[in-house]
C-alpha atoms as a PDB file:
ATOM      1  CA  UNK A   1      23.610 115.418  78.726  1.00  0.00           C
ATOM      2  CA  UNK A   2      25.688 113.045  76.313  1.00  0.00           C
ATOM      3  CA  UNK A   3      24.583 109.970  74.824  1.00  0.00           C
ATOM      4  CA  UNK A   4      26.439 107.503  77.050  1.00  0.00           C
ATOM      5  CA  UNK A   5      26.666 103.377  76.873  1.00  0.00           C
ATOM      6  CA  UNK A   6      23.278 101.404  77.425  1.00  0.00           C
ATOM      7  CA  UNK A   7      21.371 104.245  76.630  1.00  0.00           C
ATOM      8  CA  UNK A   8      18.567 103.952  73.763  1.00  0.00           C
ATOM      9  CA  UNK A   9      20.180 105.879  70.901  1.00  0.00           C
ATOM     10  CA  UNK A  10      18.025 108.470  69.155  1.00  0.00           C
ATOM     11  CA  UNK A  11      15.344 107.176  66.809  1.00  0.00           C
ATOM     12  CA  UNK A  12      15.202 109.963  63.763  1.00  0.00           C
ATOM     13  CA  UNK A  13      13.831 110.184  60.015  1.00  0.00           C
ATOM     14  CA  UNK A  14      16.248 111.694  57.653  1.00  0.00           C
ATOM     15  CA  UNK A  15      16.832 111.065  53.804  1.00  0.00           C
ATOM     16  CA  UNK A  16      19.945 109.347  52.723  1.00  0.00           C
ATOM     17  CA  UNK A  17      21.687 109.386  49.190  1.00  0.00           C
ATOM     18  CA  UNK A  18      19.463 105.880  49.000  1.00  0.00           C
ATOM     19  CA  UNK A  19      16.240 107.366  50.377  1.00  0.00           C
ATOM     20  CA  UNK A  20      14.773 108.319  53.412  1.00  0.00           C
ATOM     21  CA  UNK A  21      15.208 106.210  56.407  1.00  0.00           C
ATOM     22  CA  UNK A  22      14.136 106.059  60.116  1.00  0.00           C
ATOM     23  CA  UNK A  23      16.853 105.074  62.224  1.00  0.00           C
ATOM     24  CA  UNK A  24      15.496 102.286  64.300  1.00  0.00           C
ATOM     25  CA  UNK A  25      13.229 100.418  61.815  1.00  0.00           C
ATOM     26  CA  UNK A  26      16.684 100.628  59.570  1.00  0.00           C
ATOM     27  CA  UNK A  27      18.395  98.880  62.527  1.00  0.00           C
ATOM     28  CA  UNK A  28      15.810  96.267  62.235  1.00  0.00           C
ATOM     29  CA  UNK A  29      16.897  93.440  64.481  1.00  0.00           C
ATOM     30  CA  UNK A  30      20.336  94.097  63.425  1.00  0.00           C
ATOM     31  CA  UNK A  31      23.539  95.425  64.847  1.00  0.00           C
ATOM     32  CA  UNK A  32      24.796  98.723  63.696  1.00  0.00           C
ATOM     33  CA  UNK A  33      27.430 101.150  63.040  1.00  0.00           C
ATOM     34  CA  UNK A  34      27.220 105.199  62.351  1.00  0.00           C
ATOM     35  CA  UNK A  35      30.070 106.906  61.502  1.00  0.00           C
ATOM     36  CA  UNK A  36      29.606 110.340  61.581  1.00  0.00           C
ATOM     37  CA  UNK A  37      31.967 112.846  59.166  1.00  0.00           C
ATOM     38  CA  UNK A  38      32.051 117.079  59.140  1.00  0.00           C
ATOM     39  CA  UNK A  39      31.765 117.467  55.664  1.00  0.00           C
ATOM     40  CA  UNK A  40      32.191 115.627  52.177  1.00  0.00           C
ATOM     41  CA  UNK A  41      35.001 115.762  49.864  1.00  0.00           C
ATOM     42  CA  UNK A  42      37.324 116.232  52.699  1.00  0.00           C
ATOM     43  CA  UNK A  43      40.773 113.577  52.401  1.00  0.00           C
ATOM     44  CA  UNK A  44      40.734 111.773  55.530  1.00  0.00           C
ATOM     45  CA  UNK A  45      36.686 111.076  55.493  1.00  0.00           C
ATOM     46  CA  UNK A  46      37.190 109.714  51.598  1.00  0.00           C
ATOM     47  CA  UNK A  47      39.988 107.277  53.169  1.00  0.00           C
ATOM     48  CA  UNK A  48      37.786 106.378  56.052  1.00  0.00           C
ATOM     49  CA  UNK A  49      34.470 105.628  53.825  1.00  0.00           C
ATOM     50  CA  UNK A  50      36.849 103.456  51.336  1.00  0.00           C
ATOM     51  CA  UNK A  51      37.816 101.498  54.633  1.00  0.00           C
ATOM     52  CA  UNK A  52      34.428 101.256  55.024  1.00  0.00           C
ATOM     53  CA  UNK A  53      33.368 100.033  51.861  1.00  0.00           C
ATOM     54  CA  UNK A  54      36.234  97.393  51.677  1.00  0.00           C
ATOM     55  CA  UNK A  55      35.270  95.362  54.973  1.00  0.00           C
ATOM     56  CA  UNK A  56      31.541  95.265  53.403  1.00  0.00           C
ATOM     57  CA  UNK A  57      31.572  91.360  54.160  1.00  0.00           C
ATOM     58  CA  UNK A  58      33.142  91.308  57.100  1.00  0.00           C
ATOM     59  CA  UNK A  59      30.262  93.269  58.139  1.00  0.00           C
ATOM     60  CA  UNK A  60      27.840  90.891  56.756  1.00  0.00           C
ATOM     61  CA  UNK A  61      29.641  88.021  58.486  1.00  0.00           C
ATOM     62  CA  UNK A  62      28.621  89.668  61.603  1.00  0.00           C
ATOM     63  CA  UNK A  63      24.841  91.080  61.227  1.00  0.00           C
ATOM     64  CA  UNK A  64      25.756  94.125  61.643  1.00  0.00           C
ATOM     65  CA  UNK A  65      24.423  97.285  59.240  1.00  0.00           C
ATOM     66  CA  UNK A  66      26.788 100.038  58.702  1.00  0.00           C
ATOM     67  CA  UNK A  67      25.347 103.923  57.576  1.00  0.00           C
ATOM     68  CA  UNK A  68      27.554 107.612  56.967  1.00  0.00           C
ATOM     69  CA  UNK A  69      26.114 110.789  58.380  1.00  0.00           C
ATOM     70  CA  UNK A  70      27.756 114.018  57.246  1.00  0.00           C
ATOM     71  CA  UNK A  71      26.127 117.889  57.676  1.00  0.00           C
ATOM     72  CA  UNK A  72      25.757 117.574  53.781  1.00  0.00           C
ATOM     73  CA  UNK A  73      22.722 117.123  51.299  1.00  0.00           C
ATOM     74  CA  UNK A  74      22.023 113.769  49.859  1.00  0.00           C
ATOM     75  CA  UNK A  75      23.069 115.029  46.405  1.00  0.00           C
ATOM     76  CA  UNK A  76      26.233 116.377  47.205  1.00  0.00           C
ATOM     77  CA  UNK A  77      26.958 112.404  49.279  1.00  0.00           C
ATOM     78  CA  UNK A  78      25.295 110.753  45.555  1.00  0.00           C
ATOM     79  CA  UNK A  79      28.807 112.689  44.270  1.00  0.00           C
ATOM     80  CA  UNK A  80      30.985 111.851  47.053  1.00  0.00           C
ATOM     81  CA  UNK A  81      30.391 108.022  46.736  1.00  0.00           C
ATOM     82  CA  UNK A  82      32.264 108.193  42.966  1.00  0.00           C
ATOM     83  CA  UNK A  83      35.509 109.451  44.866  1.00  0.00           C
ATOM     84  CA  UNK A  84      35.215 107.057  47.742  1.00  0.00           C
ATOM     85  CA  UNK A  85      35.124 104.025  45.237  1.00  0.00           C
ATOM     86  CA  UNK A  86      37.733 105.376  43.457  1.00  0.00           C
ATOM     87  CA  UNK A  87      39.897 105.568  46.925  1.00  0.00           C
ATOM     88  CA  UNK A  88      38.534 102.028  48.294  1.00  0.00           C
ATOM     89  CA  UNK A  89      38.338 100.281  44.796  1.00  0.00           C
ATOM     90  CA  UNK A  90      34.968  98.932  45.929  1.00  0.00           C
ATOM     91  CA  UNK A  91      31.346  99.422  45.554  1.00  0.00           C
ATOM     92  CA  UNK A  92      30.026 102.093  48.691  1.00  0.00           C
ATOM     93  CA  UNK A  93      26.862  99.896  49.116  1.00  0.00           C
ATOM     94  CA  UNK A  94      26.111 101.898  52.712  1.00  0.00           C
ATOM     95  CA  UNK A  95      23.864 104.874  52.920  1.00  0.00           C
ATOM     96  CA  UNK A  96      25.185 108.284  53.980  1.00  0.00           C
ATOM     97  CA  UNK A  97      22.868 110.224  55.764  1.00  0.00           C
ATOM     98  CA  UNK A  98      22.441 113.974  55.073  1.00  0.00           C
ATOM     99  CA  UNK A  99      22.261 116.184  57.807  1.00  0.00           C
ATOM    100  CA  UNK A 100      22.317 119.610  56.763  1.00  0.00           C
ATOM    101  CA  UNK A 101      19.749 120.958  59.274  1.00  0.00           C
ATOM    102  CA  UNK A 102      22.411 119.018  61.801  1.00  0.00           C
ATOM    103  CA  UNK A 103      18.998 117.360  63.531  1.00  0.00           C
ATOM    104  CA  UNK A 104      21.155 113.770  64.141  1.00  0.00           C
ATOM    105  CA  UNK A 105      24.354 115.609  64.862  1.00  0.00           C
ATOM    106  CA  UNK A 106      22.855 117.105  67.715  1.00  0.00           C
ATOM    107  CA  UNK A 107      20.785 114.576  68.703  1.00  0.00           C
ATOM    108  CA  UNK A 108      24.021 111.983  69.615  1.00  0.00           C
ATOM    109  CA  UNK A 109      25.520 115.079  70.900  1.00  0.00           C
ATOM    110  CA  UNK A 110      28.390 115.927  68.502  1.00  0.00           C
ATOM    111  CA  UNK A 111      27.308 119.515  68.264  1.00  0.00           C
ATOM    112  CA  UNK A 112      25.776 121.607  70.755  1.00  0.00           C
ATOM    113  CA  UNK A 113      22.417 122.416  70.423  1.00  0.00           C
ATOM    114  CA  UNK A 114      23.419 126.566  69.774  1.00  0.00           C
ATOM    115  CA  UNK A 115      25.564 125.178  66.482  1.00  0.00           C
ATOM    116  CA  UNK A 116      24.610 126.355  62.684  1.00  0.00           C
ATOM    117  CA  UNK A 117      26.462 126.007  59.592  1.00  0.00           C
ATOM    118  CA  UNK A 118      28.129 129.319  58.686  1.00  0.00           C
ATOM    119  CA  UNK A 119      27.765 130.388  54.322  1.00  0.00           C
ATOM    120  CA  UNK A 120      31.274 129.316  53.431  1.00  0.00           C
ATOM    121  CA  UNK A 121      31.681 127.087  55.940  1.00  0.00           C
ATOM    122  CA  UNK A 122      34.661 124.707  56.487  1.00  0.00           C
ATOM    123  CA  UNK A 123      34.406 121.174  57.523  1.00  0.00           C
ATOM    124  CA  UNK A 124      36.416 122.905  61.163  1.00  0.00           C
ATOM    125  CA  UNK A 125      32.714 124.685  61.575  1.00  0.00           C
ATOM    126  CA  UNK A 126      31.641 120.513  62.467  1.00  0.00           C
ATOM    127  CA  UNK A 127      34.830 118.842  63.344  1.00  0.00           C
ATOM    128  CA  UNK A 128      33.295 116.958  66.263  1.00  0.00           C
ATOM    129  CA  UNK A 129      31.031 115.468  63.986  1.00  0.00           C
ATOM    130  CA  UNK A 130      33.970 112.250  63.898  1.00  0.00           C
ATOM    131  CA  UNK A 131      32.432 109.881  66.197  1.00  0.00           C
ATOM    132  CA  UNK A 132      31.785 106.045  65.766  1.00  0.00           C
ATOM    133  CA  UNK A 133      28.821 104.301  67.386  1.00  0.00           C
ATOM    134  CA  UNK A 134      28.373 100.385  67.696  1.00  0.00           C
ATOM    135  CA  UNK A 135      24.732 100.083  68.439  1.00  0.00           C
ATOM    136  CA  UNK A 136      22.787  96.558  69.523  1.00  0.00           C
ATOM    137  CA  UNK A 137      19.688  95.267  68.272  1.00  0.00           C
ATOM    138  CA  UNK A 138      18.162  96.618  71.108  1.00  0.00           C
ATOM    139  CA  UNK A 139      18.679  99.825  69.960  1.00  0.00           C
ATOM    140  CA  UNK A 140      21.025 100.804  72.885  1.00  0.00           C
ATOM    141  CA  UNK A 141      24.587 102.471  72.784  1.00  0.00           C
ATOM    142  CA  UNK A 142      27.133  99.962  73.141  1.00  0.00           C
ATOM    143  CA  UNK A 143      30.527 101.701  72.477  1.00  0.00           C
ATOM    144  CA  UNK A 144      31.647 105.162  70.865  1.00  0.00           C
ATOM    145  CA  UNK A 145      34.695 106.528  70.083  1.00  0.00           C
ATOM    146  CA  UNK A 146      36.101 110.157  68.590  1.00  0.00           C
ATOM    147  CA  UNK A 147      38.869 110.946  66.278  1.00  0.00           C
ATOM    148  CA  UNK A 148      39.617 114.338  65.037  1.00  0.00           C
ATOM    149  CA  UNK A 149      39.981 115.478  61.912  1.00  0.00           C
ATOM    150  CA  UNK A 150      43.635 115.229  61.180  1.00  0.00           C
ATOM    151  CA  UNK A 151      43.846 111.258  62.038  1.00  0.00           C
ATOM    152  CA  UNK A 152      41.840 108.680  59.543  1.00  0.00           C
ATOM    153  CA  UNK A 153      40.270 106.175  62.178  1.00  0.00           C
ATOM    154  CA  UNK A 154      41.407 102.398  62.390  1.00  0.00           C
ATOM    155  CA  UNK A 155      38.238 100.265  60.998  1.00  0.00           C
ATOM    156  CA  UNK A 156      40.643  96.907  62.068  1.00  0.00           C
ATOM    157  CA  UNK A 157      39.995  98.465  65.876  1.00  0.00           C
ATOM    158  CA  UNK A 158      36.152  98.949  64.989  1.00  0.00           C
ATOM    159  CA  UNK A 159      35.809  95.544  63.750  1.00  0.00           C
ATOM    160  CA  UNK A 160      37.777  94.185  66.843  1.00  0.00           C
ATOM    161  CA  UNK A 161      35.235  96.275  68.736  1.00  0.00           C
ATOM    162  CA  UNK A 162      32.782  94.966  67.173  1.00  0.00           C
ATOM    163  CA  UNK A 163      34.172  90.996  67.691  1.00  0.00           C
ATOM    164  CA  UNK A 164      34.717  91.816  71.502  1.00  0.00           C
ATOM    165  CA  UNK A 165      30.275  93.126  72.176  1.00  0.00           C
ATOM    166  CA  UNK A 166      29.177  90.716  70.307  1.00  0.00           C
ATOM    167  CA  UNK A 167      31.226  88.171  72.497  1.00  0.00           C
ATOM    168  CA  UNK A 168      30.312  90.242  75.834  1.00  0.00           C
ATOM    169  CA  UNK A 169      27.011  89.356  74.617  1.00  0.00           C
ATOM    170  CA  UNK A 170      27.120  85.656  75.436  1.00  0.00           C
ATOM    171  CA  UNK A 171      28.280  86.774  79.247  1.00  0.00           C
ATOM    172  CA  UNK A 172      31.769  86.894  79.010  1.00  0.00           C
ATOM    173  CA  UNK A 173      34.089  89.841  79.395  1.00  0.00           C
ATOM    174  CA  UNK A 174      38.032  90.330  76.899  1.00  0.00           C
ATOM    175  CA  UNK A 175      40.550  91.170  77.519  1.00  0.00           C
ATOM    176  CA  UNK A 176      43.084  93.954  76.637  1.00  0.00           C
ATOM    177  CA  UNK A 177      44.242  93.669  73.126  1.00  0.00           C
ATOM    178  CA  UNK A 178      41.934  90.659  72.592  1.00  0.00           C
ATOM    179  CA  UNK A 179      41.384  89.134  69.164  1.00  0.00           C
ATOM    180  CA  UNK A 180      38.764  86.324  68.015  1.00  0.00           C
ATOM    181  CA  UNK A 181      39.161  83.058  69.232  1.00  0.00           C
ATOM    182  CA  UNK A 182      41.706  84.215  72.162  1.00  0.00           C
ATOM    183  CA  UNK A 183      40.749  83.179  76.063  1.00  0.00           C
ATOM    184  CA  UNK A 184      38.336  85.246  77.197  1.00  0.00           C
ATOM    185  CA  UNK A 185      37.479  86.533  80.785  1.00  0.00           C
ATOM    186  CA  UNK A 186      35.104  85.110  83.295  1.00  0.00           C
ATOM    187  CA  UNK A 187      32.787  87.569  85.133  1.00  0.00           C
ATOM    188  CA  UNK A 188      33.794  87.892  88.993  1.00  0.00           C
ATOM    189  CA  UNK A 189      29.425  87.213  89.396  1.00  0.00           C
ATOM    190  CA  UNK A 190      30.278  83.686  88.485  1.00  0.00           C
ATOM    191  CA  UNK A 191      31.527  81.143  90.908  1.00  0.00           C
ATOM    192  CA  UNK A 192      34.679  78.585  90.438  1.00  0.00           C
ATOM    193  CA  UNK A 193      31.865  75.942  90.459  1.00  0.00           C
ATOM    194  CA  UNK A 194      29.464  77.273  87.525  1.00  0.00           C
ATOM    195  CA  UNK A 195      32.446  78.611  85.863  1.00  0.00           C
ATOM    196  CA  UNK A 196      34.089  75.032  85.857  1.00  0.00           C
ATOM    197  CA  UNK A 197      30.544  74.004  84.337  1.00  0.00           C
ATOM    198  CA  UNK A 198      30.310  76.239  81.703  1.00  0.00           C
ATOM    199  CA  UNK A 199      33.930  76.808  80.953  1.00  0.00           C
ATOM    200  CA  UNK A 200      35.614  73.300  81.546  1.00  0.00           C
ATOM    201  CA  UNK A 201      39.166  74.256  82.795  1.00  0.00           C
ATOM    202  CA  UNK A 202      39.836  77.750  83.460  1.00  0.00           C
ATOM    203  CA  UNK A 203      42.740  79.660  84.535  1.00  0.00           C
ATOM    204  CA  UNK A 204      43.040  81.818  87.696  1.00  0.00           C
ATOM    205  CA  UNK A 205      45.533  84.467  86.905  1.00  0.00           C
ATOM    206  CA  UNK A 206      44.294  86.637  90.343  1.00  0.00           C
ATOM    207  CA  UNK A 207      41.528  86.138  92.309  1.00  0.00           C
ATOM    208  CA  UNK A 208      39.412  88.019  90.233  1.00  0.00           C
ATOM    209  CA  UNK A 209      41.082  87.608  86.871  1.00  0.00           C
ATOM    210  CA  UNK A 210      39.994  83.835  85.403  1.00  0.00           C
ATOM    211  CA  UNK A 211      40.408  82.920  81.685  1.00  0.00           C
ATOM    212  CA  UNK A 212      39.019  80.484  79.735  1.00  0.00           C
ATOM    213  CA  UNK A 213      38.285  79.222  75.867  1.00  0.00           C
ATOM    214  CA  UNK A 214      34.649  80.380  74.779  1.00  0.00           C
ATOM    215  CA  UNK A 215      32.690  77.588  74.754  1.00  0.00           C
ATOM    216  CA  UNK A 216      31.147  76.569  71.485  1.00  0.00           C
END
C-alpha cells in the first residue's frame, strides 16, 4: 500500500554525502522536505538541486529542513554537489541521501519492492524515484507530488505548498491559486458566530465557501 497523507512517514538510517543520518531524529521538531531523484549527473535533477540550493533561506524563514535522495553512493553525490553549484551559483548546504540498496526508495513506495538496479543501468531503470514530500514535525505525510523525468519540477509551487500547510496548520483551509497574505478559507465545522469571533468580518461567497484575512 502507498504512503498516503497523515500517515507517519518511514523512519530509516542511511549515510548521506554529510554522514549518516536517521530520518526522524534529522526531522527533529522541524518541518521537512525529500526530494527524491533516479540517478546523479542527470540534466534536469542538476537544475532541480540548484533550485534547491538557491531558496536555502526561504527555507530557513520557514523551519523547514530540506534533504536529496538518489539510488547513488554518497561519493558519487560528494561529486555531484560541484555541478549543482555550478548550475545554481550557490552553496548545496542540504544532504543527499544515498540509496543504492534502494531501502528508502521502496520504503515511500517509489519502487516496487521486486526492483534492483541493473549493471549499466540508466537513470529510466528508477524514473519514479521523482517524488516530493512535505513532511510535519509530527513526522506525518502532509503532501506529495510526482514529476517525471523529462519536466524539472517548480520549487515556487513547493514553496507555495509549503506557505499553504503551514497556514492549514493554524485551522484554516486556501484557496485555489492562493499566495501568502491572500484571504483564506473558513472551515464549514465553524459557525458564522465563532467565525465572526475569530475572523472579524468575513465574506460568504456560498453557503459553504466564507473568506476571511488570517488573523495575526
Amino acid at each position: 500500500m502507498g504512503l498516503r497523507i497523515n500517515d507517519t512517514v518511514p523512519n530509516f538510517t542511511a549515510d548521506t554525502d554529510q554522514g549518516q543520518i536517521t530520518f526522524h531524529d534529522w526531522i527533529g521538531d522541524s518541518w521537512a522536505i525529500l526530494f527524491s531523484h533516479p540517478k546523479d549527473f542527470t540534466p534536469v535533477c542538476t537544475t532541480e538541486f540548484g533550485a534547491v540550493a538557491q531558496l536555502a533561506d526561504e527555507w530557513e524563514k520557514r523551519g523547514t529542513k530540506v534533504i536529496g535522495v538518489s539510488v547513488d553512493s554518497a561519493e558519487d553525490h560528494k561529486k555531484w554537489k560541484a555541478d549543482i553549484e555550478k548550475v545554481g551559483g550557490c552553496t548545496a548546504g542540504f544532504p543527499i541521501i544515498a540509496d543504492e540498496d534502494l531501502g528508502v526508495s521502496k520504503a515511500f513506495d517509489m519502487l516496487p519492492a521486486e526492483a534492483y538496479l541493473p549493471d549499466g543501468r540508466t537513470p529510466a531503470d528508477s524514473a519514479t524515484v521523482r517524488s516530493v514530500f512535505i513532511i510535519g514535525p509530527d513526522k506525518q505525510l502532509k503532501l506529495s507530488m510526482t514529476y517525471p523525468m523529462t519536466v524539472g519540477r517548480n520549487f515556487a509551487e513547493v514553496l507555495r505548498a509549503l506557505d499553504g500547510l503551514q497556514t492549514a496548520a493554524k485551522g484554516v483551509a486556501t484557496p485555489a491559486n492562493w499566495q501568502v497574505g491572500q484571504d483564506v478559507i473558513i472551515p464549514t465545522s465553524v459557525s458564522d458566530e465563532d467565525a465572526k469571533a475569530k475572523f472579524g468580518d468575513f465574506e460568504t461567497v456560498l453557503p459553504y465557501l466564507r473568506k476571511a484575512k488570517l488573523p495575526a
